[in-house]
C-alpha atoms as a PDB file:
ATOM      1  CA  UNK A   1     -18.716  19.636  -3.725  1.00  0.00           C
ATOM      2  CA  UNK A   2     -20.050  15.986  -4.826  1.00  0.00           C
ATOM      3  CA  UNK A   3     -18.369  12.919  -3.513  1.00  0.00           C
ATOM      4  CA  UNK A   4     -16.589  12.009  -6.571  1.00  0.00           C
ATOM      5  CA  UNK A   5     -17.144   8.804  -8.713  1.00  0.00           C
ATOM      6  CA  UNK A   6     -14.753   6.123  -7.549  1.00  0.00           C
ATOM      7  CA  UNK A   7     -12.546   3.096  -8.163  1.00  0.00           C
ATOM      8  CA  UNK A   8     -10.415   1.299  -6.816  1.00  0.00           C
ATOM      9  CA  UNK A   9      -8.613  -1.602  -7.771  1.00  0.00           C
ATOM     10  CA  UNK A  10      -6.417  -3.530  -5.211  1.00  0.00           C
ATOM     11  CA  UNK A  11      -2.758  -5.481  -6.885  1.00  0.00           C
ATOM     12  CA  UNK A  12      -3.072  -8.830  -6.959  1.00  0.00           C
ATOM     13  CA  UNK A  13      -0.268  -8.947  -4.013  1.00  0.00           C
ATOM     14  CA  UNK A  14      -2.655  -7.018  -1.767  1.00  0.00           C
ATOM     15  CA  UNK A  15       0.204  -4.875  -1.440  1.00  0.00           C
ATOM     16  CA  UNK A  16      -0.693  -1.837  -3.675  1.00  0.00           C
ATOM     17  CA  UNK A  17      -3.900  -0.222  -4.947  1.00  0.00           C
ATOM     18  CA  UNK A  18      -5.189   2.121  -7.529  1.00  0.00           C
ATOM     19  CA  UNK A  19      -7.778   5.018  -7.228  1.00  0.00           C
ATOM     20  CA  UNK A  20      -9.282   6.420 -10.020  1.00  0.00           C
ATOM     21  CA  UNK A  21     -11.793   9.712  -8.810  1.00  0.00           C
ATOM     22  CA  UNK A  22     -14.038  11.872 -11.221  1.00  0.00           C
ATOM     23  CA  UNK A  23     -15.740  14.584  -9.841  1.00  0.00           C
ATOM     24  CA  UNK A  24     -18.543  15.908 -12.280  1.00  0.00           C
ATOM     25  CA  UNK A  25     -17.747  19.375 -11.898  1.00  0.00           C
ATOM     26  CA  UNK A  26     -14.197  19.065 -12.868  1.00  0.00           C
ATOM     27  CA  UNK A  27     -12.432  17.567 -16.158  1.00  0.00           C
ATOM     28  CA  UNK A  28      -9.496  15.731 -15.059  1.00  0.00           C
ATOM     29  CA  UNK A  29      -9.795  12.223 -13.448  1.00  0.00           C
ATOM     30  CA  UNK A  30      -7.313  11.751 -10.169  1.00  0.00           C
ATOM     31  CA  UNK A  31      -5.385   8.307 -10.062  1.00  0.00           C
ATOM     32  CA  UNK A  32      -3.590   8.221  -6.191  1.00  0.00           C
ATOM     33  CA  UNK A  33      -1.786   4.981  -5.964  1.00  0.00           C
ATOM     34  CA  UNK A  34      -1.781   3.198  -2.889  1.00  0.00           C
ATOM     35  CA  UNK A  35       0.835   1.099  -0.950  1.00  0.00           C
ATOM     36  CA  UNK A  36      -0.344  -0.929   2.055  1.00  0.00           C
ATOM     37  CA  UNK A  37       2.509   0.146   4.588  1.00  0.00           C
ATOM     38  CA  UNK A  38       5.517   1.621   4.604  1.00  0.00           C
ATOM     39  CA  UNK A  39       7.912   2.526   2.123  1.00  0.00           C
ATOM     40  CA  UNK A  40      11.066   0.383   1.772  1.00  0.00           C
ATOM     41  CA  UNK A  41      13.084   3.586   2.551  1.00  0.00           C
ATOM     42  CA  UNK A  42      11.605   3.746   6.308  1.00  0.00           C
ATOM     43  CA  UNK A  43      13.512   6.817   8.045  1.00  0.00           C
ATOM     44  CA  UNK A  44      12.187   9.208  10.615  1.00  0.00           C
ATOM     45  CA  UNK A  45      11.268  12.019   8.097  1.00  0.00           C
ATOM     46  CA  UNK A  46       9.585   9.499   5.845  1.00  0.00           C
ATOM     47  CA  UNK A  47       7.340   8.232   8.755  1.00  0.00           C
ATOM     48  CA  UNK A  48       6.678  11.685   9.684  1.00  0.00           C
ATOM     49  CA  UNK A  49       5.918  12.648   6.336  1.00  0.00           C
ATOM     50  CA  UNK A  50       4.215   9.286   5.776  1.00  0.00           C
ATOM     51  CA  UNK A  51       1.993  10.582   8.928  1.00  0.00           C
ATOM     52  CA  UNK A  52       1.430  14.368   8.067  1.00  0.00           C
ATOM     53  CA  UNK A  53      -0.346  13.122   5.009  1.00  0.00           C
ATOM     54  CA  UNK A  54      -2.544  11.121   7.322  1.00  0.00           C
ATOM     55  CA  UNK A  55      -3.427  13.932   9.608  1.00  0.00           C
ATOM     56  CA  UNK A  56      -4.041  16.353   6.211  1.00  0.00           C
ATOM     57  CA  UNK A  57      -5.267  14.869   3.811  1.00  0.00           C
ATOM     58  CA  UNK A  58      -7.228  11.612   5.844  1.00  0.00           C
ATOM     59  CA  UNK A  59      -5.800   9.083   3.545  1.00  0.00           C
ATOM     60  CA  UNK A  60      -2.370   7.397   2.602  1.00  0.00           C
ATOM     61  CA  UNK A  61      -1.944   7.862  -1.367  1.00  0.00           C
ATOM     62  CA  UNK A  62       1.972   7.845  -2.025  1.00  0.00           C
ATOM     63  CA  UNK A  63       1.035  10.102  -5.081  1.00  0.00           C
ATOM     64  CA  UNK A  64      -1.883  11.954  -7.092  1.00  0.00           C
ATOM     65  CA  UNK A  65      -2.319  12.194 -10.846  1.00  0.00           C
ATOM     66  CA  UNK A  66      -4.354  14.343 -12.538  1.00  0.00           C
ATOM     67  CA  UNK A  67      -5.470  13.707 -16.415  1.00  0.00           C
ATOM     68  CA  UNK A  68      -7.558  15.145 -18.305  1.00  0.00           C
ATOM     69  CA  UNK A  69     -10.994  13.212 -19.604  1.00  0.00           C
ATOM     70  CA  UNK A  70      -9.317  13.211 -23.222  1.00  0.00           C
ATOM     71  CA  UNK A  71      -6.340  11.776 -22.024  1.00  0.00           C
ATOM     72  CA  UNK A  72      -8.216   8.656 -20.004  1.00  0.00           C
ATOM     73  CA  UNK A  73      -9.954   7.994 -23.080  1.00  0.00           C
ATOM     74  CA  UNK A  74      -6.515   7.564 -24.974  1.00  0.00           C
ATOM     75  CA  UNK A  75      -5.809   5.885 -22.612  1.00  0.00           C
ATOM     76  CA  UNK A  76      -8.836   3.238 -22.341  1.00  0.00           C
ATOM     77  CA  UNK A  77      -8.144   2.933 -26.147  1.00  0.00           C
ATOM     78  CA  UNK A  78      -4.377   2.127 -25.472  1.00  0.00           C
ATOM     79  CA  UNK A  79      -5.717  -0.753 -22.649  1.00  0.00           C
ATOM     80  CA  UNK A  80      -8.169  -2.208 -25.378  1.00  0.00           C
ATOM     81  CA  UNK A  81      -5.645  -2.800 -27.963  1.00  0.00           C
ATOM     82  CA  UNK A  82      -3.187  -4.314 -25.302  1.00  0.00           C
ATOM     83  CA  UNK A  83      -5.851  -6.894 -23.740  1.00  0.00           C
END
């Protein structure tokens, strides 16, 4: 498989991200948002949880996304009319 097209775009407190992926084999587009640290609700399992994603997956995304190319568009459209 292709590395995937990427971007990411950092909140302006430096304290979240977004990740936007689009492999060219596939149709959807993956958004995995980011937080820099831990959650506010820090308990054992969490951490553990927090570091079985590390060890799996190699990254820290609280969450994944999946759209479809049709629905990014909409949603481009949407963002255009609200800026």
């Amino acid at each position: 498989m292709d590395e995937p097209k990427k971007l990411f775009i950092k909140c302006n407190c430096h304290a979240h991200g977004i990740e936007l992926e689009k492999y060219d084999d596939e149709d959807e587009i993956w958004i995995s948002f980011w937080h820099n640290g831990f959650y506010n609700n820090n308990t054992l399992w969490n951490r553990i949880k927090f570091a079985w994603k590390i060890l799996k997956d190699g990254k820290v995304s609280i969450d994944d996304f999946s759209f479809t190319v049709n629905d990014c568009k909409k949603m481009v459209e949407y963002l255009k009319e609200l800026i």
